[in-house]
N, C-alpha and C. Protein backbone atom coordinates (compact mmCIF):
# COMPACT_ATOMS: atom_id res chain seq x y z
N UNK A 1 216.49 65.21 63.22
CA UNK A 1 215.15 65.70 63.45
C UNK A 1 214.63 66.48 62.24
N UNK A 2 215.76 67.33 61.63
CA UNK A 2 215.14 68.24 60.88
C UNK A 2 214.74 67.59 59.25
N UNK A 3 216.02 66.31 59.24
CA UNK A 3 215.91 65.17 58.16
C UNK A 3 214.05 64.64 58.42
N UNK A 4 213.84 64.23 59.48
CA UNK A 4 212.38 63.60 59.52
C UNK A 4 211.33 64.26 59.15
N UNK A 5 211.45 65.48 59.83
CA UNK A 5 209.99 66.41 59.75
C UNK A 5 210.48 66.63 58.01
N UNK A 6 211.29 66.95 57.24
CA UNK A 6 211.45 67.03 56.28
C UNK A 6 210.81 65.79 55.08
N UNK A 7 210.70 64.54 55.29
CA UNK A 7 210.75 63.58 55.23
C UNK A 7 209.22 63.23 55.35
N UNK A 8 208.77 63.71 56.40
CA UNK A 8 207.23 63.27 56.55
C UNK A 8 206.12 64.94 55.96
N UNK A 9 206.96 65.76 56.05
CA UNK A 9 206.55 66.73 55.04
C UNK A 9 206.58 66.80 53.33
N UNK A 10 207.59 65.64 53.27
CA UNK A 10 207.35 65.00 51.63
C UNK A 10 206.31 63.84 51.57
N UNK A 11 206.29 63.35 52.46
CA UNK A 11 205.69 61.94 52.19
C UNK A 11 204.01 62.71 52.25
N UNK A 12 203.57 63.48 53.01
CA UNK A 12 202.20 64.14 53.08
C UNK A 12 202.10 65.26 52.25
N UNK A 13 202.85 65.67 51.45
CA UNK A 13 202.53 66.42 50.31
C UNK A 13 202.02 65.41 48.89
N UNK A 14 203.62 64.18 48.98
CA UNK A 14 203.00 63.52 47.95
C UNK A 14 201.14 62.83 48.24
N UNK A 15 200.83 62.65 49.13
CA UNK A 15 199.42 62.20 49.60
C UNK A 15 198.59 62.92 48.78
N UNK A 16 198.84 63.86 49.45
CA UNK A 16 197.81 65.49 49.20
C UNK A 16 198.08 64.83 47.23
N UNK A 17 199.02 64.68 46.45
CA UNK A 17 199.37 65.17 45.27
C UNK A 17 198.61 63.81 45.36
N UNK A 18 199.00 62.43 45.15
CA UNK A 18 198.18 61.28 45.14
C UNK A 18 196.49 61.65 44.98
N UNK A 19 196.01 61.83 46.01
CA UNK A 19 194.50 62.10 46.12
C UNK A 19 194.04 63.44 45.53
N UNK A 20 194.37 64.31 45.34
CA UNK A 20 193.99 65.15 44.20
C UNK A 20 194.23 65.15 42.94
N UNK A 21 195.36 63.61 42.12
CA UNK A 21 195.49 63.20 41.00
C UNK A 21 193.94 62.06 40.85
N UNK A 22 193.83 61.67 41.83
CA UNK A 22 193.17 60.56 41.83
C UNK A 22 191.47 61.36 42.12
N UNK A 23 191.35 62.26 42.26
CA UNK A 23 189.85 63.25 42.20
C UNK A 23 189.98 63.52 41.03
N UNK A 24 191.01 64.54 40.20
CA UNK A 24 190.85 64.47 38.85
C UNK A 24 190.47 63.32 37.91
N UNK A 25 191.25 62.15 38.09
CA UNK A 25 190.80 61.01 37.38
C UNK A 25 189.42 60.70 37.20
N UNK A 26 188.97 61.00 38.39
CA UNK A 26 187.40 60.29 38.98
C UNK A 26 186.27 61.33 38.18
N UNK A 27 186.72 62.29 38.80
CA UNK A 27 185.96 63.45 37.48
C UNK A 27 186.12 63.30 36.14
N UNK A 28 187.31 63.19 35.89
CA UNK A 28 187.42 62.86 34.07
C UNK A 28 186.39 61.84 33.75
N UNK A 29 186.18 60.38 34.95
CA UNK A 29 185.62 59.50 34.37
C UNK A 29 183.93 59.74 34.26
N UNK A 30 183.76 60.54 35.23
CA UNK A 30 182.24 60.48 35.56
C UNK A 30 181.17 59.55 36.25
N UNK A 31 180.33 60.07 36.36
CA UNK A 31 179.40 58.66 36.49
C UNK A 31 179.08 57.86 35.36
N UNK A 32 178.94 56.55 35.65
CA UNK A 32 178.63 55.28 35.21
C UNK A 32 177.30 54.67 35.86
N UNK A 33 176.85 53.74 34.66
CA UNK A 33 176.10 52.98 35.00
C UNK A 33 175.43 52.88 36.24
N UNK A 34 174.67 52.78 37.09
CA UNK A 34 174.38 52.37 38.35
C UNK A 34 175.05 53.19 39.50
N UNK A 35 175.11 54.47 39.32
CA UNK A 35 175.31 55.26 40.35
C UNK A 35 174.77 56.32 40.58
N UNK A 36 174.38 55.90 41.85
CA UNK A 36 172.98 57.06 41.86
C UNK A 36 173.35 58.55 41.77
N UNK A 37 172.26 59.34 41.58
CA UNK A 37 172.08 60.48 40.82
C UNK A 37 171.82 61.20 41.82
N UNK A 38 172.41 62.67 42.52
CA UNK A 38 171.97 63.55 43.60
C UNK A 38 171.22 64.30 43.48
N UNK A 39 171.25 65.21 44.00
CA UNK A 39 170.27 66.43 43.98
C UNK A 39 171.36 67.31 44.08
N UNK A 40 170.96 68.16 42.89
CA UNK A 40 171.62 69.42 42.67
C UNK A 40 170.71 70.99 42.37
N UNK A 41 171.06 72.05 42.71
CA UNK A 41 170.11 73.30 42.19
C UNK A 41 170.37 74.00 40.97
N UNK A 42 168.93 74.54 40.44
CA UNK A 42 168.97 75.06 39.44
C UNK A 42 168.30 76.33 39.64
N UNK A 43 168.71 77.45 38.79
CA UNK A 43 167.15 78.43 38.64
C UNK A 43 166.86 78.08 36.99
N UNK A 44 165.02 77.98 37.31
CA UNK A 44 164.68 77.84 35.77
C UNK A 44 164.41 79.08 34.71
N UNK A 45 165.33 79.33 33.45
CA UNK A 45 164.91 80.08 33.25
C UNK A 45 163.54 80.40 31.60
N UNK A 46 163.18 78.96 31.08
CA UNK A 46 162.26 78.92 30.35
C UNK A 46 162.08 77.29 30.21
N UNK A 47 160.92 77.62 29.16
CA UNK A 47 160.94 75.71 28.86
C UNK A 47 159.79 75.20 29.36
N UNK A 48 158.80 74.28 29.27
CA UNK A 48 157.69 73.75 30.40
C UNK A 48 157.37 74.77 31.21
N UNK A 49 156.50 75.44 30.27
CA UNK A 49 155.85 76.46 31.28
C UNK A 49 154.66 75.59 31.78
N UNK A 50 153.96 74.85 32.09
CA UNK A 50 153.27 73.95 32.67
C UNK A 50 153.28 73.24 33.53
N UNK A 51 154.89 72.84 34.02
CA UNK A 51 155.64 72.30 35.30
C UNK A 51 155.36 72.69 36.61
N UNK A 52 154.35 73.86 36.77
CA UNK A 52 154.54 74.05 37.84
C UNK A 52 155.14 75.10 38.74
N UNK A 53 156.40 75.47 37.42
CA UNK A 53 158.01 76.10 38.47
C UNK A 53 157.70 77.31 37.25
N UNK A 54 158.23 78.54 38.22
CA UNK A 54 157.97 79.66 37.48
C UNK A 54 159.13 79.84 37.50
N UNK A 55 159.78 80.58 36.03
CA UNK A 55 160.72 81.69 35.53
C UNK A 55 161.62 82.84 36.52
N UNK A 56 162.79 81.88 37.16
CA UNK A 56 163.76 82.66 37.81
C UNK A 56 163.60 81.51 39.37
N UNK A 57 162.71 80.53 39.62
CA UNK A 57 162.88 79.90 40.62
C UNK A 57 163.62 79.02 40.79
N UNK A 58 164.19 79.10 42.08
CA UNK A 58 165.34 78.02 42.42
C UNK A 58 164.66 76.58 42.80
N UNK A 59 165.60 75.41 42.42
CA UNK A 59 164.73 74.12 42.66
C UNK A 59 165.81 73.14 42.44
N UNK A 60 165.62 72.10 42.72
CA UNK A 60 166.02 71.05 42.33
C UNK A 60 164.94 69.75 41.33
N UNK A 61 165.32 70.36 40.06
CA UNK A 61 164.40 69.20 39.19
C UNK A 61 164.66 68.08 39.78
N UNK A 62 165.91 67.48 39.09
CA UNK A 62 166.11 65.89 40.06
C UNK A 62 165.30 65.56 40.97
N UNK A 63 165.14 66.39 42.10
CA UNK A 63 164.70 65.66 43.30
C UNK A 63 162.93 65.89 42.57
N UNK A 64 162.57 66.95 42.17
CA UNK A 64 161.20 67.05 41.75
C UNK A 64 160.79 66.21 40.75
N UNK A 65 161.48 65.38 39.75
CA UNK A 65 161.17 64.21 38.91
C UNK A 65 161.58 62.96 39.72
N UNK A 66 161.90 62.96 40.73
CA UNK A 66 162.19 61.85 42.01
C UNK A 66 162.82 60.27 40.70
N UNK A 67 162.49 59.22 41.03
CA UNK A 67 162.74 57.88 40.40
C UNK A 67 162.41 57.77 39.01
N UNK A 68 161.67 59.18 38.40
CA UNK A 68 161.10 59.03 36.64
C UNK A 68 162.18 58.98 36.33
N UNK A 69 161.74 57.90 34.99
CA UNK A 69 163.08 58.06 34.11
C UNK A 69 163.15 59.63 33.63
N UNK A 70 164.81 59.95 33.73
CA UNK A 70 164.87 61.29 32.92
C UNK A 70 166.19 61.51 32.56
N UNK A 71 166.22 62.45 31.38
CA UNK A 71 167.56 62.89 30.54
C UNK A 71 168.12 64.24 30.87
N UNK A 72 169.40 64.12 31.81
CA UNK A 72 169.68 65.41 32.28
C UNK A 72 170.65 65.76 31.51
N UNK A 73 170.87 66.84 30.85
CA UNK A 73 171.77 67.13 29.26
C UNK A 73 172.12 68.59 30.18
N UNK A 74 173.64 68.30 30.70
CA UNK A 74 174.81 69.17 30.40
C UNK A 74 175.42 70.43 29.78
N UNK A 75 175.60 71.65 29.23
CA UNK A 75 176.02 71.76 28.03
C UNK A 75 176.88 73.11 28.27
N UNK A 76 177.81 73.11 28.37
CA UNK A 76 178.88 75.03 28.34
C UNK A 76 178.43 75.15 26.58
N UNK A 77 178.10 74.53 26.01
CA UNK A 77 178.41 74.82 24.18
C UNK A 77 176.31 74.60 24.15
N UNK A 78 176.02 75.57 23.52
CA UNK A 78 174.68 75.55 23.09
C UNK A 78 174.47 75.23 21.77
N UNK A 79 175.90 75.58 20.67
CA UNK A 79 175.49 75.14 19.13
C UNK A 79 175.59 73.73 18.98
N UNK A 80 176.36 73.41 17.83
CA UNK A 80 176.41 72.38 17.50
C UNK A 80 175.12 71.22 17.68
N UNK A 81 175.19 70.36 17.90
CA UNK A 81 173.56 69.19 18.13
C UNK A 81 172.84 69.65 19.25
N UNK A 82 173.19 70.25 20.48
CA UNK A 82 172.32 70.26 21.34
C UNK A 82 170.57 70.89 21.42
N UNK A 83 170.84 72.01 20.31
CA UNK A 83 169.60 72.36 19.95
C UNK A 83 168.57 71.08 19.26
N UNK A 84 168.95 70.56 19.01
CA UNK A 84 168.69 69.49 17.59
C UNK A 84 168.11 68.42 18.97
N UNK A 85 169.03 67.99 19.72
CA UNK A 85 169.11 66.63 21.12
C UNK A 85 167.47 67.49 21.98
N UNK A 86 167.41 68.55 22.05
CA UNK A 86 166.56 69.34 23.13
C UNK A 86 165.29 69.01 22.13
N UNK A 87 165.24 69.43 21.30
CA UNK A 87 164.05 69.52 20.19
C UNK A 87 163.22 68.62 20.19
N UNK A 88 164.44 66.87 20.09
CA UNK A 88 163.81 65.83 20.25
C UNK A 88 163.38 65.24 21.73
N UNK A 89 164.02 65.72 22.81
CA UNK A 89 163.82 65.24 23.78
C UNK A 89 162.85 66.05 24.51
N UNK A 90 162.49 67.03 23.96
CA UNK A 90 161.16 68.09 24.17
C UNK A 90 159.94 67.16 23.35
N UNK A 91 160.11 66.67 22.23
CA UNK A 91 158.89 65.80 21.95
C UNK A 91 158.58 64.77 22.65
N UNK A 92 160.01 63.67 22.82
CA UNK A 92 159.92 62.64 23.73
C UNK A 92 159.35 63.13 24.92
N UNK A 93 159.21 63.47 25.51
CA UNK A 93 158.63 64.23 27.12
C UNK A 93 157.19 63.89 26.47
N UNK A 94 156.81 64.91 25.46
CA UNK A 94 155.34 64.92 24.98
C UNK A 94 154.64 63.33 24.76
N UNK A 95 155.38 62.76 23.88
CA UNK A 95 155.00 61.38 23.17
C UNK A 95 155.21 60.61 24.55
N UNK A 96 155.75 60.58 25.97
CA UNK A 96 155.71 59.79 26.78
C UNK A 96 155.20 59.66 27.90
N UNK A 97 154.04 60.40 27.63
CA UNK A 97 153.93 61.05 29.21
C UNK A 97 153.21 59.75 30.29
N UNK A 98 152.81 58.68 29.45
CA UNK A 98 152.25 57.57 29.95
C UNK A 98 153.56 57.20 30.89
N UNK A 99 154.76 56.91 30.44
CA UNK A 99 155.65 56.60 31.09
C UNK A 99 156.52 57.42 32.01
N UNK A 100 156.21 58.73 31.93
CA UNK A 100 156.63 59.93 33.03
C UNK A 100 158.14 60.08 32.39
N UNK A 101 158.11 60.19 31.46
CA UNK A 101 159.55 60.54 31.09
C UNK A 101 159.82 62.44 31.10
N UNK A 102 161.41 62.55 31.76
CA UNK A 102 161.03 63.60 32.25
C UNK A 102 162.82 64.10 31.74
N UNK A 103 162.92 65.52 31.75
CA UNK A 103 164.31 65.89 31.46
C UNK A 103 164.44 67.52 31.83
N UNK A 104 165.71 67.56 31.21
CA UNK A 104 165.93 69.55 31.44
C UNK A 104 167.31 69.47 31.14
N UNK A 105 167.70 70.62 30.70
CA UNK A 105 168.80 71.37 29.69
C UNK A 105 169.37 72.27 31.11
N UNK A 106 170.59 71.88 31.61
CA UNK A 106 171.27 72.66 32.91
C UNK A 106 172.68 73.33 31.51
N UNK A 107 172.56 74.75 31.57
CA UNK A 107 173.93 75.18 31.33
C UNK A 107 174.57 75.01 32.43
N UNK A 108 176.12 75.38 32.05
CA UNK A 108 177.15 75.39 32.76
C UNK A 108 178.26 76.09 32.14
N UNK A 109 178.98 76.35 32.97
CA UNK A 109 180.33 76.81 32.55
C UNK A 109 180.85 78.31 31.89
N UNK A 110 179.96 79.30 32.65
CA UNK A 110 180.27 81.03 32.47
C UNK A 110 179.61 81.23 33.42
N UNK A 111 179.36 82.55 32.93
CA UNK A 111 179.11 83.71 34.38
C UNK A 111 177.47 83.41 34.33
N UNK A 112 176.82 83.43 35.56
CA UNK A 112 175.26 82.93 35.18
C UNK A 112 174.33 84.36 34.70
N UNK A 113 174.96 85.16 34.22
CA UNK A 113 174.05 86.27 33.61
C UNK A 113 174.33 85.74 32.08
N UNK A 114 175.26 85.35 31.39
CA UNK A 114 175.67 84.71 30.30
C UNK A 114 174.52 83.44 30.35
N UNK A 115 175.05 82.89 31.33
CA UNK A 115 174.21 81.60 30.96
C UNK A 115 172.79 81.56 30.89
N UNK A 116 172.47 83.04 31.37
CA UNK A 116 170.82 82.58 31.56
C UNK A 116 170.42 83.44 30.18
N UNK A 117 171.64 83.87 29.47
CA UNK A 117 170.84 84.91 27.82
C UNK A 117 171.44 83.68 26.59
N UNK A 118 171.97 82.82 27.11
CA UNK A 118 172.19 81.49 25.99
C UNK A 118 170.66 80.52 26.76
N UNK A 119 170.06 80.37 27.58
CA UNK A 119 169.18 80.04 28.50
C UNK A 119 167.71 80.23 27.27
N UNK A 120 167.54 81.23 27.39
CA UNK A 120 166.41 81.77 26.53
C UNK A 120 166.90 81.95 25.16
N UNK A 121 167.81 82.08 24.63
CA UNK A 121 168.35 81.57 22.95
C UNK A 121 168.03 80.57 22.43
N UNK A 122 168.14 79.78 23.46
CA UNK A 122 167.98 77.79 23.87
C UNK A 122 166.40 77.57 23.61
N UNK A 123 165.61 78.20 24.19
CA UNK A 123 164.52 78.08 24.77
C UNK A 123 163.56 78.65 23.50
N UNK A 124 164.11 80.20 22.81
CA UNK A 124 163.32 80.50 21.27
C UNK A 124 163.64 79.66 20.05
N UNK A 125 164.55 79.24 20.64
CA UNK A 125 165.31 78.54 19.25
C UNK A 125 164.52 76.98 18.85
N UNK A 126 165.11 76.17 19.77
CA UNK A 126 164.07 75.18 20.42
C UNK A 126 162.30 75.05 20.48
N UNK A 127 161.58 76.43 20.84
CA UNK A 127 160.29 76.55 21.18
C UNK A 127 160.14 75.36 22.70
N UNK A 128 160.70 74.72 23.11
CA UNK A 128 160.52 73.86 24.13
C UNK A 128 159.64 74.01 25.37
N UNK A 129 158.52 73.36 25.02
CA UNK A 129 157.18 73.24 25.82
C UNK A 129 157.18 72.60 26.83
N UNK A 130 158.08 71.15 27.20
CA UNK A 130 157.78 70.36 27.82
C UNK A 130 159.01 69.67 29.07
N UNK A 131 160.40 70.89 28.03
CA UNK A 131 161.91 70.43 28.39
C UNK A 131 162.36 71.76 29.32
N UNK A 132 162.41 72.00 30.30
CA UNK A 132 163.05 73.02 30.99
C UNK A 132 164.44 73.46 30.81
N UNK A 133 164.68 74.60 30.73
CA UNK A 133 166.00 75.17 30.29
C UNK A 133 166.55 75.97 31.10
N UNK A 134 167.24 75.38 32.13
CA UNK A 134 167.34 76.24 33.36
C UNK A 134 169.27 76.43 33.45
N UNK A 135 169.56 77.31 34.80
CA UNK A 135 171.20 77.28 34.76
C UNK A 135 171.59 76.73 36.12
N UNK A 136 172.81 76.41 36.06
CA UNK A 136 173.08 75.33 37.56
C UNK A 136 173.73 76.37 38.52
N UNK A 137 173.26 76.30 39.36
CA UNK A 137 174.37 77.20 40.55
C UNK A 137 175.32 77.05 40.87
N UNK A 138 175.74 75.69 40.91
CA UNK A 138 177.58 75.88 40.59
C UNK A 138 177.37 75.83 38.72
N UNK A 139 177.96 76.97 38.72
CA UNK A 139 177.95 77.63 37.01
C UNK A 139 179.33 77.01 36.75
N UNK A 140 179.94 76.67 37.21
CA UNK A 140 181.17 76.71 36.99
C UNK A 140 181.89 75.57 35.75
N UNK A 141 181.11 74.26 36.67
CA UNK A 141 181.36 72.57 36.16
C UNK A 141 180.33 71.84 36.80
N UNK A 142 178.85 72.34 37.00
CA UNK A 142 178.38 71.80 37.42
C UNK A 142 177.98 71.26 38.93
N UNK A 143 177.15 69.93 39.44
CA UNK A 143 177.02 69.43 40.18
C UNK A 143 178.26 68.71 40.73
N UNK A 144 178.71 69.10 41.77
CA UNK A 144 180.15 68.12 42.11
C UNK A 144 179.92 66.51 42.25
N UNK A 145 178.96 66.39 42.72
CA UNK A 145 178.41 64.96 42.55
C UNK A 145 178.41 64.20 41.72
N UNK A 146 178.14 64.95 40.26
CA UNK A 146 178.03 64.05 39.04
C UNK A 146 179.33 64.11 37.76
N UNK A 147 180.31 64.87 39.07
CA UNK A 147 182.03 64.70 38.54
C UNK A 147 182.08 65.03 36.83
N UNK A 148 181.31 65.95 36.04
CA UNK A 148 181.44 66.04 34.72
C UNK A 148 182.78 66.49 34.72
N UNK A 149 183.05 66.37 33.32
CA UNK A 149 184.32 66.43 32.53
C UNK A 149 184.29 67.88 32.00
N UNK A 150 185.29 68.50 32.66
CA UNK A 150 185.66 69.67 32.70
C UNK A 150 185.96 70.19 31.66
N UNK A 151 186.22 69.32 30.26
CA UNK A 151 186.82 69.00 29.32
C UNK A 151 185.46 69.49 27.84
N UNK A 152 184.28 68.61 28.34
CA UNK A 152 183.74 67.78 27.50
C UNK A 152 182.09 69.39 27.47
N UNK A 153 181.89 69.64 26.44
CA UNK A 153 181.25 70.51 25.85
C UNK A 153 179.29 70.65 26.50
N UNK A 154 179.21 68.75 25.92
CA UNK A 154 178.13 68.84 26.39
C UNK A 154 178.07 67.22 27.08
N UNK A 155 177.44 66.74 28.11
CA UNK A 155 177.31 65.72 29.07
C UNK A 155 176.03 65.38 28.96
N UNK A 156 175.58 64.04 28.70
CA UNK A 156 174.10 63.84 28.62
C UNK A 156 174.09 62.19 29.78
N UNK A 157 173.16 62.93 30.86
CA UNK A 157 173.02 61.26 31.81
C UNK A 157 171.57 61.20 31.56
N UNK A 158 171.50 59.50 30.91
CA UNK A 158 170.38 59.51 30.88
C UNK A 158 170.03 58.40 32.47
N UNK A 159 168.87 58.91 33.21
CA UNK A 159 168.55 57.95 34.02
C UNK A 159 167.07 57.47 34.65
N UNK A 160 167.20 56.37 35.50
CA UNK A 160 166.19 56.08 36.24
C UNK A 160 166.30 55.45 37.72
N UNK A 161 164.97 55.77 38.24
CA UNK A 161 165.08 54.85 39.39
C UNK A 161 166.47 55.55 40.34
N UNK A 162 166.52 56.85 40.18
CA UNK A 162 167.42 57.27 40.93
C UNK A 162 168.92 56.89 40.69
N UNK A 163 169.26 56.16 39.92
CA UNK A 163 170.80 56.09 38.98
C UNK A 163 170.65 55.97 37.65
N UNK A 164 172.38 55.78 37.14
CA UNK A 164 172.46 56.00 36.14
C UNK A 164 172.04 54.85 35.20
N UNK A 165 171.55 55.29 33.76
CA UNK A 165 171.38 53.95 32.89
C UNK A 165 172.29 54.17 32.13
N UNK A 166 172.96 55.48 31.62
CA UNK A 166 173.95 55.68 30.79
C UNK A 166 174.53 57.48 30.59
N UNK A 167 175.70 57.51 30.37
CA UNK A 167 176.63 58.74 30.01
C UNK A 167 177.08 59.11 28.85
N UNK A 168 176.56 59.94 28.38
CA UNK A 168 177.59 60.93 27.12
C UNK A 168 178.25 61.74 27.47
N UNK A 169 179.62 62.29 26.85
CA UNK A 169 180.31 63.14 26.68
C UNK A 169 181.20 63.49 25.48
N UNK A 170 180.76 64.60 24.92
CA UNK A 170 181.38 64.69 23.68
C UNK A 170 181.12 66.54 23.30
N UNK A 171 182.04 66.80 22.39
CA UNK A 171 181.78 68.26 22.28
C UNK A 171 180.47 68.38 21.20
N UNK A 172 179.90 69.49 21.41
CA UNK A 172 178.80 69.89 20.75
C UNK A 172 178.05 69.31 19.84
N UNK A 173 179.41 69.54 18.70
CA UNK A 173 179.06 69.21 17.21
C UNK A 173 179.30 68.07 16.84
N UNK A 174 180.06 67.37 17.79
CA UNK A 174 179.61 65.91 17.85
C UNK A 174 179.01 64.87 18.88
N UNK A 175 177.92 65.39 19.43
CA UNK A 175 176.79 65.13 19.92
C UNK A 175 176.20 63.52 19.48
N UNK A 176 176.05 62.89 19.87
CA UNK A 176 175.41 61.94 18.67
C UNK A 176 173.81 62.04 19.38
N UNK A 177 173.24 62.02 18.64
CA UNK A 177 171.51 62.50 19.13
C UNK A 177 170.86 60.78 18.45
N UNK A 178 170.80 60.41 17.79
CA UNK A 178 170.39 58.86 17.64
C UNK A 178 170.83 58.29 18.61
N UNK A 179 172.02 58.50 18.91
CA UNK A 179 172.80 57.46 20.07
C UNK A 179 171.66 57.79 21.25
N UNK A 180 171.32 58.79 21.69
CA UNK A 180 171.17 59.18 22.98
C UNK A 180 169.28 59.02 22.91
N UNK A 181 168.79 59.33 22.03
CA UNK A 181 167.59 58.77 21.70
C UNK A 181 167.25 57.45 21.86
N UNK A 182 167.64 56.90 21.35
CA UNK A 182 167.85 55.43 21.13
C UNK A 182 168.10 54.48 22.66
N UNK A 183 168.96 55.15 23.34
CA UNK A 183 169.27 54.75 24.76
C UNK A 183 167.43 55.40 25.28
N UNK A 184 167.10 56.19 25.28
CA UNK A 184 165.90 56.80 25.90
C UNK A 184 164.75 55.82 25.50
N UNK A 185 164.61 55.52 24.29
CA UNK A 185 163.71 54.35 23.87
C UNK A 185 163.92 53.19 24.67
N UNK A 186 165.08 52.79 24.90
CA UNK A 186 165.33 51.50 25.61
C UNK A 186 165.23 51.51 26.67
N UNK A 187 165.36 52.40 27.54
CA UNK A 187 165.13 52.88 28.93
C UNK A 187 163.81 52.77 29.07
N UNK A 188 162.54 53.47 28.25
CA UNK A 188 161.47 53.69 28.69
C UNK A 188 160.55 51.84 28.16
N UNK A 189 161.30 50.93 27.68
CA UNK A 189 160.22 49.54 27.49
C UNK A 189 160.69 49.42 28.35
């Protein structure tokens, strides 16, 4: 008896160890292509002052840019390219508005009094008129939904139509900002 319960107390631990190797995996990988995009919360704390959403309100952009195409950019690391990726994707917003192209800058990954004084660093540095620069409420790693890489500095999904068209992940300073531009051009013909 005591052999069995022993026995089926290994076999349901290894489970437990199975499926929480296999959640890590899934997170490492992220979303892909064609999987739709949730709704997650933010408070905004600069950026598109014209949006609508005032300074310190909670919201969910996602759901408020509904099916527009849009570039939701990731980032625990504020140096390296991301200033540079925001800059341009703060014009793109401007230069597209025929096509409703739409985005926002979610920190992640510190304490959200931290994140919201790299928030507005982001936001003078940048000047960003059109790109919201807000912090995520799970501060931690993000939206659990969109399984980012716990790993990876800054995360850029670009999407539409309510999923994905494409994923970056790469640390800061190697960002590739043509790459991710370039996908945004192709998205919006």
């Amino acid at each position: 008896m005591v052999r069995t319960l022993f026995a089926a107390s290994l076999a349901g631990l290894l489970t437990i160890a199975a499926v929480s190797a296999g959640a890590a995996e899934k997170a490492a990988d992220g979303l892909k292509k064609g999987d739709p995009i949730g709704a997650f919360y933010v408070t905004k704390v600069a950026g598109a002052a014209d949006d609508g959403v005032e300074k310190g309100q909670q919201l969910c952009y996602r759901c408020k840019y509904g099916s527009r195409p849009m570039v939701m950019v990731f980032a625990r690391e504020t140096g390296g390219k991301v200033n540079e990726l925001v800059t341009q994707l703060d014009q793109a917003v401007e230069q597209n508005k025929d096509a409703q192209l739409r985005g926002f800058l979610t920190l992640i990954g510190d304490k959200k009094e931290n994140l919201t004084k790299h928030a507005e660093k982001v936001a003078t540095t940048t000047k960003s008129k059109n790109f919201p620069i807000v912090v995520a409420e799970d501060t931690e790693n993000g939206p659990n939904s969109y399984q980012l890489d716990p790993k990876a500095e800054v995360t850029v999904v670009i999407a539409s139509d309510g999923e994905v068209i494409s994923r970056h992940s790469s640390k800061a300073a190697e960002l590739d900002v043509a790459a991710v531009m370039n996908e945004v051009k192709t998205m919006l013909k």
